[in-house]
Protein backbone atom coordinates (compact mmCIF):
# COMPACT_ATOMS: atom_id res chain seq x y z
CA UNK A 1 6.34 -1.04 -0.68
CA UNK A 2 9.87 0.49 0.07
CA UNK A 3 12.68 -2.14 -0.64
CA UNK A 4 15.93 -2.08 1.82
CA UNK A 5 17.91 0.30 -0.73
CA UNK A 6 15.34 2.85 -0.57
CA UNK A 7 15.04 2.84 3.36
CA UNK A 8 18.70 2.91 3.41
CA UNK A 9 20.27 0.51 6.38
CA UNK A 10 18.16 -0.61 9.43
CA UNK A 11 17.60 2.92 11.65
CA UNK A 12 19.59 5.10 9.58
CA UNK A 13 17.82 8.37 8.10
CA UNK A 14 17.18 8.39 4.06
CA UNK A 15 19.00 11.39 2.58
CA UNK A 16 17.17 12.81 -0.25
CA UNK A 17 19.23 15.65 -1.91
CA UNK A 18 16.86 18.57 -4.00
CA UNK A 19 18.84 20.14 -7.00
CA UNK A 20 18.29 23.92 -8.49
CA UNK A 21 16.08 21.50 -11.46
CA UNK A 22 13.42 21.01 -8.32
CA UNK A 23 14.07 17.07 -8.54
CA UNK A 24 14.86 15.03 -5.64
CA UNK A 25 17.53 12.48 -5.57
CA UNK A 26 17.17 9.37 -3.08
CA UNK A 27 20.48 8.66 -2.44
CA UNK A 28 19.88 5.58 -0.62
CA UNK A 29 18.04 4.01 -3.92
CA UNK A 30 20.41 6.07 -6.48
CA UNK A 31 17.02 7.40 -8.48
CA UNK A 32 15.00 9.87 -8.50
CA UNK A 33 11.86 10.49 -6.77
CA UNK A 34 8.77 12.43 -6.53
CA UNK A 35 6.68 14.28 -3.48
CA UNK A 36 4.49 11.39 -3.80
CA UNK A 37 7.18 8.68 -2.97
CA UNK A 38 8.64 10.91 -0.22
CA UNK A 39 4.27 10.83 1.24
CA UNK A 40 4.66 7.66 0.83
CA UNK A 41 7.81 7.44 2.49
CA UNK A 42 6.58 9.17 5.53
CA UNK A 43 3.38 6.96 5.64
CA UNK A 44 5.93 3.75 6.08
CA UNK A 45 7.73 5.49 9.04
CA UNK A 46 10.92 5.89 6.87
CA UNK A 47 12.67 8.22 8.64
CA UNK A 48 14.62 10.79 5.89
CA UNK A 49 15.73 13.96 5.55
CA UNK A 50 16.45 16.57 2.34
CA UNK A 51 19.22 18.46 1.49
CA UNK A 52 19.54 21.37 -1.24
CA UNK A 53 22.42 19.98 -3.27
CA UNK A 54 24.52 23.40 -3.90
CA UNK A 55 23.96 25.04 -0.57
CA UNK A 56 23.98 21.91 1.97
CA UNK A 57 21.09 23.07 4.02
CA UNK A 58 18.52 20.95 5.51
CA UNK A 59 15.07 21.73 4.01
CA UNK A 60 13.11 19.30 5.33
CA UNK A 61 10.24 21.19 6.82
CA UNK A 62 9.57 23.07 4.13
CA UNK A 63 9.62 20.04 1.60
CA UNK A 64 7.07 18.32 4.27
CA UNK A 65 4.84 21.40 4.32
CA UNK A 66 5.27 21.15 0.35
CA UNK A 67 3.63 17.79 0.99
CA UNK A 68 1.00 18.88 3.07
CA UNK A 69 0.06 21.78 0.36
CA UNK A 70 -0.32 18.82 -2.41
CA UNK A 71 -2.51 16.67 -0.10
CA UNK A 72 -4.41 19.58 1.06
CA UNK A 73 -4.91 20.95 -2.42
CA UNK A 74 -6.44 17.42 -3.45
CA UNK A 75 -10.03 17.18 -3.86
CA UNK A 76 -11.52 15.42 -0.56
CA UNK A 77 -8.38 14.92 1.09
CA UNK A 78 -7.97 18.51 3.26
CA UNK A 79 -7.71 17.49 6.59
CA UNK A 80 -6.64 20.86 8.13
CA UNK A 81 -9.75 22.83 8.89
CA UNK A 82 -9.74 26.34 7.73
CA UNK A 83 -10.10 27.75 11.57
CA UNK A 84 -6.93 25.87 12.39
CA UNK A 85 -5.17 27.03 9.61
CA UNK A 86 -5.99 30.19 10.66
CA UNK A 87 -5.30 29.56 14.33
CA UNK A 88 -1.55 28.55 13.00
CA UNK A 89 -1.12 31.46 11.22
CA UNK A 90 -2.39 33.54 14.31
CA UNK A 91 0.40 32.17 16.30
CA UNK A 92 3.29 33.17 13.96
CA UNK A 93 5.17 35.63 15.83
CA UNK A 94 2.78 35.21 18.81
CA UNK A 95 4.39 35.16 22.28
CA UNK A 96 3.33 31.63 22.77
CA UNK A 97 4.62 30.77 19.36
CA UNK A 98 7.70 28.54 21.41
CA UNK A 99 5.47 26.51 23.25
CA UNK A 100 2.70 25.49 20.04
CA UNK A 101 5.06 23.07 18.61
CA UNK A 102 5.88 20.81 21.53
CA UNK A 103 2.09 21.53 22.47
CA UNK A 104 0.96 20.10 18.91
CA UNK A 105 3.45 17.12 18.74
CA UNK A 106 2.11 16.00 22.45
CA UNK A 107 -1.61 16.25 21.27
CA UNK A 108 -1.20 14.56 18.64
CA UNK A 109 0.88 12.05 19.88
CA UNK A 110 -1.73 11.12 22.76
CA UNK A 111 -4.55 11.38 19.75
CA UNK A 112 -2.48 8.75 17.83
CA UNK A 113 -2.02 6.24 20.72
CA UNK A 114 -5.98 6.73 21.37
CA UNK A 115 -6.85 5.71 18.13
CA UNK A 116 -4.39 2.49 18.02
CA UNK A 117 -5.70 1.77 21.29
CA UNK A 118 -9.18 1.61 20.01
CA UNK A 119 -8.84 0.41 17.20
CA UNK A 120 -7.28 -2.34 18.75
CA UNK A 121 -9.93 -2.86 21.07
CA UNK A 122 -12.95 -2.93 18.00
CA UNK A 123 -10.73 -5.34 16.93
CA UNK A 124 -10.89 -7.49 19.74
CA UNK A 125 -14.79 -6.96 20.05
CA UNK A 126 -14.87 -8.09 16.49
CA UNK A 127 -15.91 -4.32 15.00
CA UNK A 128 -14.63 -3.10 11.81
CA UNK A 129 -13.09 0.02 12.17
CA UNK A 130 -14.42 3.22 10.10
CA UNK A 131 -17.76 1.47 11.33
CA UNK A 132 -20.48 2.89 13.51
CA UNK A 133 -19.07 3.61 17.19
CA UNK A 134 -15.33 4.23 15.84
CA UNK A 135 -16.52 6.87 13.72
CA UNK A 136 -18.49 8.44 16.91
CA UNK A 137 -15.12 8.11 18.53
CA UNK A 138 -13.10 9.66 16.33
CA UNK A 139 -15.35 12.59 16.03
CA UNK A 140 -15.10 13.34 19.73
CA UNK A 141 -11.98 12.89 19.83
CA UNK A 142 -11.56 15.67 16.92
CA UNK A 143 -13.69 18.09 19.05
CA UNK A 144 -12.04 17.29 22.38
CA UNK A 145 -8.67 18.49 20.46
CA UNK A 146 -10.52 21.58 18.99
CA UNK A 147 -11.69 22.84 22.13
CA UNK A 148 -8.09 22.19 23.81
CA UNK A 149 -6.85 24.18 20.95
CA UNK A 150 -9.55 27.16 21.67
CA UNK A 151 -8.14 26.94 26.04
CA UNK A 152 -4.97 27.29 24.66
CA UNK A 153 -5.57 30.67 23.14
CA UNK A 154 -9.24 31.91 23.39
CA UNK A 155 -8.66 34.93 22.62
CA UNK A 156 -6.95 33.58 19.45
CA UNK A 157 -9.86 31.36 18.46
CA UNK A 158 -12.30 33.72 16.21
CA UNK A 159 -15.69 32.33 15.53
CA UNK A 160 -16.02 29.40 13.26
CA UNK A 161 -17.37 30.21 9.60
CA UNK A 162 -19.97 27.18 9.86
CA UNK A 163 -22.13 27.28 13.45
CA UNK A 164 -20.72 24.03 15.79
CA UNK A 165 -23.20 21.31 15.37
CA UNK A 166 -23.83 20.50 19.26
CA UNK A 167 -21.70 17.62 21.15
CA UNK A 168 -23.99 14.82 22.64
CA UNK A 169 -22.23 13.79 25.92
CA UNK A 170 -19.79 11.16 25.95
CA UNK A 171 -20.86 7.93 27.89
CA UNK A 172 -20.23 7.87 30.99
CA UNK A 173 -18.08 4.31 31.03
CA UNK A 174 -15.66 5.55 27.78
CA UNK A 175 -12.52 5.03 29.07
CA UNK A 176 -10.71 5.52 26.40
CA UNK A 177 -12.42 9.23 26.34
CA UNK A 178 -11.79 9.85 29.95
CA UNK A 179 -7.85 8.72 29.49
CA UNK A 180 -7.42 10.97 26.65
CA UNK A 181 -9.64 13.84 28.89
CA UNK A 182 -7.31 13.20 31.47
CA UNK A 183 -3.85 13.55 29.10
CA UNK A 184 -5.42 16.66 27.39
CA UNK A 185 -5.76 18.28 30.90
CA UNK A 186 -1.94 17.06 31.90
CA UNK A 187 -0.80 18.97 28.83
CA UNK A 188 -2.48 22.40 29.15
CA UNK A 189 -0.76 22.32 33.02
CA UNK A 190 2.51 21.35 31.54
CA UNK A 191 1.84 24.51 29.15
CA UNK A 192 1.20 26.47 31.63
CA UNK A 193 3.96 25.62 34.03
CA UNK A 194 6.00 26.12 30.94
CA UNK A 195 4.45 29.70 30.32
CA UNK A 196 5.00 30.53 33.87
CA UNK A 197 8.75 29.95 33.47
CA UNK A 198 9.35 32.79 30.83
């Protein structure tokens, strides 16, 4: 667990400085720290940024997608599926390339507040989560994002390597489903209003 000299004072961003030696410096804790810490770090909703020490310029994002490549590269831990990955790369230089960001922070924003929201609720029924119907959940949920991903550029969306294992249909009384049907749908129109503008 982070102490208070690591986060750095209540609401104030961490700044981690990167020297020419690849190291990262926490200046908030005065040591030294690793990808791993700054995972962990993110995990723990400590807000930081990074800094190359002789130039001054932020390198966050490219430190976080460093992140993302260790995780990824882990065996059993990839959680970006090769079709997205692709899909990503697709849109690089894509006219809709301005949009995808905002676009990916609001999906998986709403995705995030669905889960919370249900796992709170298998709480409250006395389920465990990773158990039985939350797993079921989860998985629609994953292809409900997936095929918002394929409206948002079908003509970007190649065939998958591995043929889609068919969908049963969601109950008809999952709320939770409908709600997150509902702010999927409120999205693509705000993309497209958005599209419209340009």
């Amino acid at each position: 667990m982070a102490d208070s000299q690591e986060t750095g004072a209540q609401g104030e961003r961490v700044v981690i400085k990167k020297y020419a030696n690849r190291r990262l410096y926490n200046t908030a804790s005065s040591s030294y720290v690793t990808l791993e810490h700054l995972s962990e770090m993110v995990k723990q909703n400590i807000d930081f940024v990074v800094y190359d020490a002789k130039t001054n310029e932020d390198i966050t994002r490219s430190v976080l997608t460093q992140i993302i490549f260790e995780e990824e590269s882990q065996q059993g831990q990839s959680l970006l599926p090769i079709q997205f990955l692709r899909q990503l790369i697709g849109f690089y230089g894509n006219s809709m390339q301005a949009f995808l960001p905002s676009y990916l922070e609001l999906s998986l924003a709403s995705f995030t507040q669905q889960q919370e929201r249900m796992r709170t609720q298998f709480q409250a029924l006395g389920h465990t989560p990773g158990v039985g119907p939350f797993d079921e959940q989860v998985r629609q949920n994953l292809a409900l994002f997936d095929r918002a991903m394929k409206m948002f550029s079908p003509f970007a969306y190649a065939k998958s390597e591995e043929p889609a294992r068919p969908q049963p249909a969601p109950p008809p009384a999952d709320e939770a489903l409908a709600a997150l049907r509902k702010q999927m749908e409120e999205m693509q129109a705000q993309i497209e209003k958005l599209a419209g503008k340009r």
